[in-house]
Protein backbone atom coordinates (compact mmCIF):
# COMPACT_ATOMS: atom_id res chain seq x y z
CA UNK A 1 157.98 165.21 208.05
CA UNK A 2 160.02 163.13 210.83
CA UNK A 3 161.91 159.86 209.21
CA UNK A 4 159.94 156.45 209.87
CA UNK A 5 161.13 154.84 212.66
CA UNK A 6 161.17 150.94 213.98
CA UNK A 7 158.35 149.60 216.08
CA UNK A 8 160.17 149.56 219.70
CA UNK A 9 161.76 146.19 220.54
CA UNK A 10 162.06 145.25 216.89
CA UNK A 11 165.12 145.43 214.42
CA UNK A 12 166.02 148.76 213.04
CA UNK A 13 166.87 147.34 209.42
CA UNK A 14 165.29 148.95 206.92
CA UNK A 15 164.14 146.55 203.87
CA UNK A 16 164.04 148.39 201.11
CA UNK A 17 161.76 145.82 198.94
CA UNK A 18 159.09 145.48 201.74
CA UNK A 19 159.34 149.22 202.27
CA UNK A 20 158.95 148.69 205.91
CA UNK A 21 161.29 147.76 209.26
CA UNK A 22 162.11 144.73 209.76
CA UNK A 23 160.12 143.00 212.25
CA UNK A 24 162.75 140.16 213.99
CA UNK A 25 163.35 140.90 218.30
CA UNK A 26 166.86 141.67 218.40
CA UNK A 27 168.78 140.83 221.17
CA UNK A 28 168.97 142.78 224.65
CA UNK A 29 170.90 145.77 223.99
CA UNK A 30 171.26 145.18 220.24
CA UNK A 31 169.88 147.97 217.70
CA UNK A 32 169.71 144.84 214.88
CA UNK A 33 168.52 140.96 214.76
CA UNK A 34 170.78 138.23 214.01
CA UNK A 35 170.04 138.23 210.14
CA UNK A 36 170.69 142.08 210.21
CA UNK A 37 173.57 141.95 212.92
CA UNK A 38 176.11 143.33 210.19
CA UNK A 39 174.49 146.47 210.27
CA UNK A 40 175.83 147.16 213.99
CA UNK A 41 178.77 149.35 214.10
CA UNK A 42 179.86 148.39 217.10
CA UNK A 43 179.63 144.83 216.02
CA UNK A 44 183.15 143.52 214.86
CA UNK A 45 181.50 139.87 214.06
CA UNK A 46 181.49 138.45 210.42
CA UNK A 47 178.19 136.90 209.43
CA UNK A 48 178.10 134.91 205.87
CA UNK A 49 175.87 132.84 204.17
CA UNK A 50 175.07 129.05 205.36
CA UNK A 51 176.96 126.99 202.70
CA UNK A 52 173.84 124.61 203.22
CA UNK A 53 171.15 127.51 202.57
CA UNK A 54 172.36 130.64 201.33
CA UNK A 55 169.05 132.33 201.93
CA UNK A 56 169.87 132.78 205.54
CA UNK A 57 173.39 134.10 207.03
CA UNK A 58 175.24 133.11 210.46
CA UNK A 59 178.23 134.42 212.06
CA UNK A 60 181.54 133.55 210.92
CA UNK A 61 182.40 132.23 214.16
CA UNK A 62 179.67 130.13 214.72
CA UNK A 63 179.85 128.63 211.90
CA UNK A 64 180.18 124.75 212.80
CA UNK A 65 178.32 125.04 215.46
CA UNK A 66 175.27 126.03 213.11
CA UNK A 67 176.00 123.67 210.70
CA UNK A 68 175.27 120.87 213.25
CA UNK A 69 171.59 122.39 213.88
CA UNK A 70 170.80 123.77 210.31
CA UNK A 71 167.55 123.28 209.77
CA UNK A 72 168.76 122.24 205.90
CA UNK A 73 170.92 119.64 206.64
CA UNK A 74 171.09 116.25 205.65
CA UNK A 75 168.68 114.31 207.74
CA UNK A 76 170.15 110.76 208.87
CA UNK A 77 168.23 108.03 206.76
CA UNK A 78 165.08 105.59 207.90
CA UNK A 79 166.11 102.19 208.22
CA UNK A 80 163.77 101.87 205.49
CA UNK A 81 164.96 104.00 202.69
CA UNK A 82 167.69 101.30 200.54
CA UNK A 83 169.18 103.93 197.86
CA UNK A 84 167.49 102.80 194.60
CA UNK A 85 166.06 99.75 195.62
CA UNK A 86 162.90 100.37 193.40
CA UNK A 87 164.68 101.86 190.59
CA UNK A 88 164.64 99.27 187.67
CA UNK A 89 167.19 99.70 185.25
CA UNK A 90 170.73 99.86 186.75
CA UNK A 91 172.48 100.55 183.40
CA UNK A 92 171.38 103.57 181.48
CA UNK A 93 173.92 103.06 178.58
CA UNK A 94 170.55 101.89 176.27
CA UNK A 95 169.27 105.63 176.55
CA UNK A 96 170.14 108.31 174.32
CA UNK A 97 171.58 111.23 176.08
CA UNK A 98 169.71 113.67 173.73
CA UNK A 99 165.77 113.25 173.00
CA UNK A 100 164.65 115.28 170.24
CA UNK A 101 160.99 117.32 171.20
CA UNK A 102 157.91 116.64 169.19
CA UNK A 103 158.01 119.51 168.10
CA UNK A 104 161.02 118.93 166.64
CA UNK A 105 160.09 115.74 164.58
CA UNK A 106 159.42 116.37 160.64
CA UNK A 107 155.69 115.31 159.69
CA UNK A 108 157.50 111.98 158.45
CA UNK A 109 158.76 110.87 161.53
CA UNK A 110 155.71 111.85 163.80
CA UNK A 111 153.74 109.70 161.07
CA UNK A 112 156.58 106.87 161.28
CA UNK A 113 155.64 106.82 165.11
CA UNK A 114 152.19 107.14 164.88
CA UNK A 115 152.31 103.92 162.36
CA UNK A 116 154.30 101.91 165.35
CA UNK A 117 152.05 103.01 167.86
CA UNK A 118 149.00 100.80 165.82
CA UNK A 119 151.18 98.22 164.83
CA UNK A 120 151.58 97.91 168.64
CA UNK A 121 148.24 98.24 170.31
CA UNK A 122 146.71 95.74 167.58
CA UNK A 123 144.93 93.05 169.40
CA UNK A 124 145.15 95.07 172.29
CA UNK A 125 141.80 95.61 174.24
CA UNK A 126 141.09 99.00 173.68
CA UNK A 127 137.59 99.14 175.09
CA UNK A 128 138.17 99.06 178.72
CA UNK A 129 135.23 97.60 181.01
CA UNK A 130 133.35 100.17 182.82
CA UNK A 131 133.12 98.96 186.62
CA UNK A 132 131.99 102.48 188.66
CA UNK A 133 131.04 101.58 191.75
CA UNK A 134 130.58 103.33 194.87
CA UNK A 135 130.92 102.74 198.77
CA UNK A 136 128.23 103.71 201.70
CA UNK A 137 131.68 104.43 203.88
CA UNK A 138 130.98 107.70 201.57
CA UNK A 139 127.29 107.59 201.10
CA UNK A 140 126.52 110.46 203.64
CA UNK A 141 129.73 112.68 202.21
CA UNK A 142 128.44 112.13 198.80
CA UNK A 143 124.99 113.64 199.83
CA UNK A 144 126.48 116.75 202.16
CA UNK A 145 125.24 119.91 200.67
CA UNK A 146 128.09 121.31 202.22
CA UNK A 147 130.59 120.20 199.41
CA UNK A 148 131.90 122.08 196.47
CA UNK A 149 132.01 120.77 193.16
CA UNK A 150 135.58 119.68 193.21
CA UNK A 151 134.97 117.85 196.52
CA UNK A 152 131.94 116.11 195.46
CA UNK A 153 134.39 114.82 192.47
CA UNK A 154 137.15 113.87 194.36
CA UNK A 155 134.72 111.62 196.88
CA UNK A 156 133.37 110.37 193.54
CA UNK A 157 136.56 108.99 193.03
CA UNK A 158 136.94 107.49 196.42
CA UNK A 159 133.89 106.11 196.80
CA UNK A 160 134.48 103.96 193.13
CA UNK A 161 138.56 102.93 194.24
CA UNK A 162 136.40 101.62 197.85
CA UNK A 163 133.68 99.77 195.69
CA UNK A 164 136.02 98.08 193.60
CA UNK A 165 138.40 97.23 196.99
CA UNK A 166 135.28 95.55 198.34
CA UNK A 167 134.60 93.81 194.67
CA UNK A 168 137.98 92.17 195.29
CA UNK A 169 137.81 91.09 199.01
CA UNK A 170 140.24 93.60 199.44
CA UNK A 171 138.47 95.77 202.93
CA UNK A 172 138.80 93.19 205.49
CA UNK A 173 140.69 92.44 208.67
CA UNK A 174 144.37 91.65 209.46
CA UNK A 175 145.73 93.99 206.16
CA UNK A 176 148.16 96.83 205.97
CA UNK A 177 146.90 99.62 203.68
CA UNK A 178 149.76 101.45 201.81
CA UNK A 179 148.60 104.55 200.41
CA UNK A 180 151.33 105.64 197.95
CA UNK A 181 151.83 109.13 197.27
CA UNK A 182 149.43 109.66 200.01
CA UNK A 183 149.22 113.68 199.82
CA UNK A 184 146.79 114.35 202.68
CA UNK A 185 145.47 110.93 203.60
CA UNK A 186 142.52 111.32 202.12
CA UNK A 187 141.98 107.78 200.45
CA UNK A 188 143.24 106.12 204.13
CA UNK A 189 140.86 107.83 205.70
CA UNK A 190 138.01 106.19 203.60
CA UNK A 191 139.29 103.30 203.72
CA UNK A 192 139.15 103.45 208.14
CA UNK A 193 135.60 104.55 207.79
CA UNK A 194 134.87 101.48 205.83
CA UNK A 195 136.45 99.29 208.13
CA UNK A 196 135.72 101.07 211.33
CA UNK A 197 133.81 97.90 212.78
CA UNK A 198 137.30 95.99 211.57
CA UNK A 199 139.81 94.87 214.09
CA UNK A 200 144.17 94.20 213.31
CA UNK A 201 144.27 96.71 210.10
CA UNK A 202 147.27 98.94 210.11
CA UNK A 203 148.04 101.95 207.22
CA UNK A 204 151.25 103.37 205.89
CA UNK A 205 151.04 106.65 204.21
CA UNK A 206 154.09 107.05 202.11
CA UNK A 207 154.98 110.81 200.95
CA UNK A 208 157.97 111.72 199.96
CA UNK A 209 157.18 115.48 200.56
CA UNK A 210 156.00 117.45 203.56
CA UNK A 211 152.37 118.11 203.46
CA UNK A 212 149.80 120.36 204.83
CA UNK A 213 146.52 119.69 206.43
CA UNK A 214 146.48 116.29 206.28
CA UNK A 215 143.80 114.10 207.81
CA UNK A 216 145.73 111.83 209.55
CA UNK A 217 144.07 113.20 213.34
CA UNK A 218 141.31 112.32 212.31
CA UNK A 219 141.44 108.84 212.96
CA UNK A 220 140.86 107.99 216.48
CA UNK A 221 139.70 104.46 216.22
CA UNK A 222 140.54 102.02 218.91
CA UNK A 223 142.83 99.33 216.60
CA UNK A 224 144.12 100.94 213.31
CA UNK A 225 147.57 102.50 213.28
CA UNK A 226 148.40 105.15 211.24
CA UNK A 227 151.90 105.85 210.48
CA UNK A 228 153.88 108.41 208.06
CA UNK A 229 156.75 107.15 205.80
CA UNK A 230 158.47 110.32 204.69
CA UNK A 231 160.72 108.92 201.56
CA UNK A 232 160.63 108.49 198.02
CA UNK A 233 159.13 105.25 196.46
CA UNK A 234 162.33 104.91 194.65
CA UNK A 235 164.09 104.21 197.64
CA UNK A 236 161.25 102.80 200.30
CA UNK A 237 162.30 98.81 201.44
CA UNK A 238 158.79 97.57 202.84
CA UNK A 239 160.96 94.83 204.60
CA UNK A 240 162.68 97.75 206.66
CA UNK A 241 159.51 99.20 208.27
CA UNK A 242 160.14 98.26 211.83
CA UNK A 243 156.09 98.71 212.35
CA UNK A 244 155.16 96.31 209.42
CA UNK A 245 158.26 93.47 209.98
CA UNK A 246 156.42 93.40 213.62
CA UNK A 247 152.85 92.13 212.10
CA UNK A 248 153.75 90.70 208.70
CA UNK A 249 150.24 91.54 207.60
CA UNK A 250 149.23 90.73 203.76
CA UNK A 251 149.35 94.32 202.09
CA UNK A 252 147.11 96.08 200.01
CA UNK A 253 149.18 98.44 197.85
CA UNK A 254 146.58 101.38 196.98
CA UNK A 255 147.09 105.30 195.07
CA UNK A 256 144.74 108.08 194.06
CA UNK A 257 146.27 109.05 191.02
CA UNK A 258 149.62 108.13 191.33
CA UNK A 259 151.59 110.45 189.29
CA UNK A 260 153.47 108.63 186.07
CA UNK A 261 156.84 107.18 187.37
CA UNK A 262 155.52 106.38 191.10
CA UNK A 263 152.97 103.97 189.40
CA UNK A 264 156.05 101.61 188.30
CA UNK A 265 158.16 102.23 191.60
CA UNK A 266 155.01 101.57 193.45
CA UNK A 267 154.92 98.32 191.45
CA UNK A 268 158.21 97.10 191.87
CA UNK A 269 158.52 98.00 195.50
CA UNK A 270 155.47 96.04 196.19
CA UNK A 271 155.77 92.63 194.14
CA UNK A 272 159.82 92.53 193.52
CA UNK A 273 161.05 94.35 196.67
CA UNK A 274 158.94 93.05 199.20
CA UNK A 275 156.85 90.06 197.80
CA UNK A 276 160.16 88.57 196.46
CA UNK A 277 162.17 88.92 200.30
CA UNK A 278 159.05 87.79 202.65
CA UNK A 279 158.57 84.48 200.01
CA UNK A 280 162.43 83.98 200.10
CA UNK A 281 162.09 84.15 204.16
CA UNK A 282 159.33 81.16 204.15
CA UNK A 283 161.73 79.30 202.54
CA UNK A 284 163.31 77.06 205.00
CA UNK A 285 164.15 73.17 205.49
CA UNK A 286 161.92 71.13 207.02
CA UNK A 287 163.13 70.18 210.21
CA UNK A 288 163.42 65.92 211.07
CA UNK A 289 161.12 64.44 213.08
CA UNK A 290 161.71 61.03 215.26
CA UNK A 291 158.55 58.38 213.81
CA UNK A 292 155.62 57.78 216.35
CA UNK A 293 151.94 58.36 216.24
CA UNK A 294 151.58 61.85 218.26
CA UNK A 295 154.92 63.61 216.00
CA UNK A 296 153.23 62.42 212.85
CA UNK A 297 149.89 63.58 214.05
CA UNK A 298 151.29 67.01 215.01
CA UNK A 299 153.69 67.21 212.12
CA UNK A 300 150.44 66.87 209.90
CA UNK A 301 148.35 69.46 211.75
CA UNK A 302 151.56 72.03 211.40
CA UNK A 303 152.04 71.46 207.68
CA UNK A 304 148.44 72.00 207.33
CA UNK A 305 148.90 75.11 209.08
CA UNK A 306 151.74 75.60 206.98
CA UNK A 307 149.78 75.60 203.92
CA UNK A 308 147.11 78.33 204.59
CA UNK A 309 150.11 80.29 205.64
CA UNK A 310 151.29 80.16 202.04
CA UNK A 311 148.10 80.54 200.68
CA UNK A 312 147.97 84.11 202.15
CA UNK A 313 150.17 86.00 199.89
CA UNK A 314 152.40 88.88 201.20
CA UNK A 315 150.75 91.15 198.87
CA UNK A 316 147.19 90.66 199.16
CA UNK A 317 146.11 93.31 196.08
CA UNK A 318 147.05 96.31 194.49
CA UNK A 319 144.78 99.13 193.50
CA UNK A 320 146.18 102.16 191.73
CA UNK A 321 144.07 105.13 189.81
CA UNK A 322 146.61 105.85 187.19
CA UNK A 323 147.57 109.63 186.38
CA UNK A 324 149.99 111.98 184.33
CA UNK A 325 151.76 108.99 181.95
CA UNK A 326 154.04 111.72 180.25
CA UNK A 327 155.70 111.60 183.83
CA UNK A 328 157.12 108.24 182.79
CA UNK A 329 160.81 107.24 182.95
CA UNK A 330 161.93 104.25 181.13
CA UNK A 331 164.23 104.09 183.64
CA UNK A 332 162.23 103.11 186.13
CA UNK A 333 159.18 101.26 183.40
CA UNK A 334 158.30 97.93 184.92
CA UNK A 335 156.81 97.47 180.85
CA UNK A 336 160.40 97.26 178.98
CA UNK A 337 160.11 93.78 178.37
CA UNK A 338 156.81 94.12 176.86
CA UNK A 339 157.88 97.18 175.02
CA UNK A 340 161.05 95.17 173.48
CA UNK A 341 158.56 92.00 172.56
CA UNK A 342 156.50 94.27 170.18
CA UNK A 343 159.68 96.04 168.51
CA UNK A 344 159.70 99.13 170.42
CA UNK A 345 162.41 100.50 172.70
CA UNK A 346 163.54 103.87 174.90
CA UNK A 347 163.26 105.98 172.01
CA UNK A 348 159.49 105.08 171.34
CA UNK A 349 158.56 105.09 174.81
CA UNK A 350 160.10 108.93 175.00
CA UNK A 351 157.85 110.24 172.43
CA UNK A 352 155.08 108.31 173.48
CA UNK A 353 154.92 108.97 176.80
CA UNK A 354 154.67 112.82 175.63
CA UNK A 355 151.96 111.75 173.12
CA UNK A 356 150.12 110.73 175.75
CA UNK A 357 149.24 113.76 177.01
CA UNK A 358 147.16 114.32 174.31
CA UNK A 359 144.60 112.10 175.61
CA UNK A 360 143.82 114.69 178.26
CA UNK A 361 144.64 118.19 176.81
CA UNK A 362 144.63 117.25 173.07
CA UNK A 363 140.81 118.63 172.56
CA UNK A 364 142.09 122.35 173.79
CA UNK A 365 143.52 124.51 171.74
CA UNK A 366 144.09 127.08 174.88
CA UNK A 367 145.22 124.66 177.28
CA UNK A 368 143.33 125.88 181.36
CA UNK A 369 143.24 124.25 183.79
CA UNK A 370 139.60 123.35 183.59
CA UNK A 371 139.62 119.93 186.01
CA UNK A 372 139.78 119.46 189.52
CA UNK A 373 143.11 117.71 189.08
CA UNK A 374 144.56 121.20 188.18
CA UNK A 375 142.30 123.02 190.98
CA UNK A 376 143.95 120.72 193.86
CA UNK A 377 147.49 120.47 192.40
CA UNK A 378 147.19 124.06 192.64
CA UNK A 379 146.27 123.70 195.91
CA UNK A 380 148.93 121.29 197.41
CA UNK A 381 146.11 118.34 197.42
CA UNK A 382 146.72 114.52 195.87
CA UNK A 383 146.40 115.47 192.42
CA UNK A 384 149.13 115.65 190.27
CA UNK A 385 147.60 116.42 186.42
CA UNK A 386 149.14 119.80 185.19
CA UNK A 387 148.86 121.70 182.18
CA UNK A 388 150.42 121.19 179.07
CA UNK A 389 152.49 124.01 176.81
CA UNK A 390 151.62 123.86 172.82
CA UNK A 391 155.13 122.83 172.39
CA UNK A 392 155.12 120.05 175.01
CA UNK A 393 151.90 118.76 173.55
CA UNK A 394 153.48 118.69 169.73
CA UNK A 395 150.05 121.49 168.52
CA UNK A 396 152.66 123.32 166.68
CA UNK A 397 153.83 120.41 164.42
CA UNK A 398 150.28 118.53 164.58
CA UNK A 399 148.16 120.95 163.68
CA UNK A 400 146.64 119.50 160.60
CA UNK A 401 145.44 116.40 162.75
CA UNK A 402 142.00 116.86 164.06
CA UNK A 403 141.41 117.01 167.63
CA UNK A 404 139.38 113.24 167.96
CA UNK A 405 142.89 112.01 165.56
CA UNK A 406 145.18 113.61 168.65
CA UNK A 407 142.63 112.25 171.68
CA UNK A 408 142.95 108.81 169.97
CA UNK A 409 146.48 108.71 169.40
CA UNK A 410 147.04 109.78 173.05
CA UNK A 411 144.84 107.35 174.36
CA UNK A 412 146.38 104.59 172.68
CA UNK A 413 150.02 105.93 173.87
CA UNK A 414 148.63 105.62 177.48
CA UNK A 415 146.56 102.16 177.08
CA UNK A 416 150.55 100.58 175.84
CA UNK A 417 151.93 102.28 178.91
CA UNK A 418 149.66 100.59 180.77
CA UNK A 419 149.37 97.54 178.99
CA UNK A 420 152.96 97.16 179.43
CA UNK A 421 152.73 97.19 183.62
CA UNK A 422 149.70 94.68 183.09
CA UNK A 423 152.03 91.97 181.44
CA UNK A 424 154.65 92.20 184.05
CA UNK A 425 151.97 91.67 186.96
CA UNK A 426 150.76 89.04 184.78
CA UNK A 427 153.99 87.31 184.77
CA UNK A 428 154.64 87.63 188.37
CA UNK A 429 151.49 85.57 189.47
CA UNK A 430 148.86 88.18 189.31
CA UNK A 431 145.86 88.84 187.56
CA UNK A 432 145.82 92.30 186.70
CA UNK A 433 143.18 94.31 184.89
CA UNK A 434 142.60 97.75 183.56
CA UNK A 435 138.65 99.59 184.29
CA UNK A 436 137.24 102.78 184.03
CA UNK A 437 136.24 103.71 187.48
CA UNK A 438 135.01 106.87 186.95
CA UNK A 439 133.41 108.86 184.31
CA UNK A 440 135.31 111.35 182.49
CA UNK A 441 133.55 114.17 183.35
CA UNK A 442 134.36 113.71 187.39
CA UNK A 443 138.31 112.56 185.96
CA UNK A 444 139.98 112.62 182.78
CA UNK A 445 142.61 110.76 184.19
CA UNK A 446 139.84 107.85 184.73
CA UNK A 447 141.22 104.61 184.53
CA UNK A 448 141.94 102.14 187.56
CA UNK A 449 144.55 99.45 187.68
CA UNK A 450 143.82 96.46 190.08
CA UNK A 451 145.78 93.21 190.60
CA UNK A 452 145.13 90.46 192.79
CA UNK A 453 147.50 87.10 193.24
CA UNK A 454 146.35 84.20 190.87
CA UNK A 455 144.50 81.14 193.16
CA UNK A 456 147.24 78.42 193.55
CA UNK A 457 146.00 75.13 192.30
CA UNK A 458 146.87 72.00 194.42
């Protein structure tokens, strides 16, 4: 039986795990491609792994030269990304370098913790208002045979986050929508269909990673701009964004299950980072005016104009479906002053924000990935809910708790959490609320936060 040979014009490595040629072009009058160039023996050239990427190899010689076009270097920086500008807590000397697991924790100390935890949500509102609304942007989507279960879920989802927008005054003209933790755009894209009769609205979709078939060609209206911001929310100056410095529209802050940490960066980038510089900008002296009838009349007219420019608040609202609270950092909380009012500190929050998850995966004793969060993550979509381990979860050292004991304690972990980001909106002018926008049978993660500025009295 003749050897195997290489299809003609392609390399003639063999590789040995694929049990097949290679299938690169090599060059004209080579025998091997560039990755397999080593393997010519009339070819006297070194190649070694890129220092950048050691999954590929270059020539020796060509070395700098490659570097400078390396498809894994360091790309130069936005003009928007500010290292850490969203980060929170600057010194890190408060945390403990070593957290001890749940799992680890004698039935004492879980017990201990679990005691704090009630102390701490007492007077709390624990029953959260149901407000599940819906949107006829998504009416005919809602009613396509066409969709799957898990699609039909997700627009669900959509179509309550665009009801309660509207609820608020939120969808209207002359606002910048900035999806956080975008994924594919799919929350954007509602929100153009709603306002496709709506004229000055701009978006910015900010994803830190690259993603795959997004929506974003999809819009092909007339007035509203879609634009990309490819950084982390940890490091993403709103002031910076060439696109919205230009219009200084109010923004509307929005996220689809923005996954644990992001919530708080989102947060802080939206009501310290940005609200804080474009108030400080307003700021100026009035300028002297010389005392006749016309200068007083026009003086009066542009103070008057002045005020209803300061009635419209650089950050219009903020709506955010909350997800995956065992992703928090205390690093980054916006909450620690609440936390610290009530007693509790970084070591609470660390086992708490791991209770949580047994809100969500506390009633299974094999944990599957039975929701559509799981499905999509799975598929590179917007969701972000994964599966827990036994161990993670604390089953191994809880197991004498019943399940409905586990689903409360987790729920009450996640309510402080969020309680915590409630009190700092509060204090920073807005009233913020917590609602159940969905049922939990489309979403376990099911709970919407929504702020809007306070009304200035005069």
């Amino acid at each position: 039986m003749a050897a195997p040979q290489p299809e003609p014009g392609r390399c003639a490595y063999f590789v040995a795990r694929k049990k097949r040629f290679c299938r690169m072009v090599p060059a004209l009058g080579r025998r091997f491609c560039g990755e397999h160039g080593q393997q010519e023996k009339e070819n006297d050239r070194k190649r070694i792994p890129c220092p950048l990427d050691p999954k590929h190899t270059v020539y020796e010689d060509q070395l700098q030269k490659h570097l400078k076009k390396c498809n894994s270097r360091e790309k130069p920086k936005p003009v928007y990304f500010v290292q850490d500008i969203n980060a929170g807590l600057k010194d890190v000397a408060e945390i403990p370098e070593k957290q001890v697991t749940l799992s680890s924790l004698s039935k004492e100390e879980l017990e201990n913790l679990i005691i704090k935890l009630k102390k701490a949500t007492n007077g709390l509102e624990l029953d959260l208002k149901e407000q599940i609304l819906s949107h006829k942007a998504l009416h005919e989507a809602l009613n396509d045979p066409k969709n799957g279960e898990s699609a039909f879920k997700h627009l669900k989802q959509q179509a309550s986050i665009l009801g309660n927008m509207e609820k608020l005054h939120l969808l209207g003209p002359g606002r910048c929508f900035i999806e956080f933790g975008a994924g594919r755009g799919k929350l954007s894209h509602w929100v153009d269909v709603a306002l496709q009769d709506v004229e000055d609205i701009q978006f910015l979709l900010v994803e830190r990673a690259t993603t795959r078939f997004k929506v974003d060609g999809k819009h092909k209206k007339r007035d509203s701009v879609f634009e990309r911001l490819q950084v982390d929310i940890q490091h993403l100056c709103l002031n910076k964004v060439p696109s919205l410095e230009k219009k200084r529209l109010p923004v509307v802050g929005i996220g689809k299950h923005l996954c644990g940490a992001a919530t708080d960066l989102a947060l802080r980038c939206l009501v310290e980072s940005y609200a804080t510089c474009c108030e400080g900008e307003n700021e100026e002296p009035a300028a002297k005016r010389p005392k006749n009838d016309k200068t007083e009349m026009a003086a009066k007219s542009s103070a008057d104009n002045e005020r209803n420019k300061e009635d419209v608040k650089p950050v219009a609202g903020i709506v955010i479906a909350l997800c995956c609270h065992h992703k928090c950092d205390w690093t980054h909380y916006v909450g620690r002053e609440f936390f610290q009012s009530v007693g509790l500190g970084p070591v609470e929050f660390h086992y708490f924000q791991r209770m949580s998850s047994w809100a969500t995966c506390g009633m299974r004793e094999t944990v599957t990935s039975t929701s559509e969060e799981s499905e999509d993550h799975a598929n590179n979509t917007e969701e972000h809910d994964q599966p827990y381990s036994k161990t993670e979860s604390g089953f191994d050292t809880l197991q004498g708790l019943p399940v409905e004991e586990r689903k409360e304690i987790g729920a009450l972990c996640k309510l402080l959490i969020d309680h915590g980001r409630i009190k700092y909106l509060q204090q920073r002018g807005y009233r913020a609320t917590l609602q159940y926008y969905t049922e939990s049978a489309v979403s376990l993660e099911n709970v919407l936060l929504t702020a809007v500025p306070e009304p200035t009295t005069l």
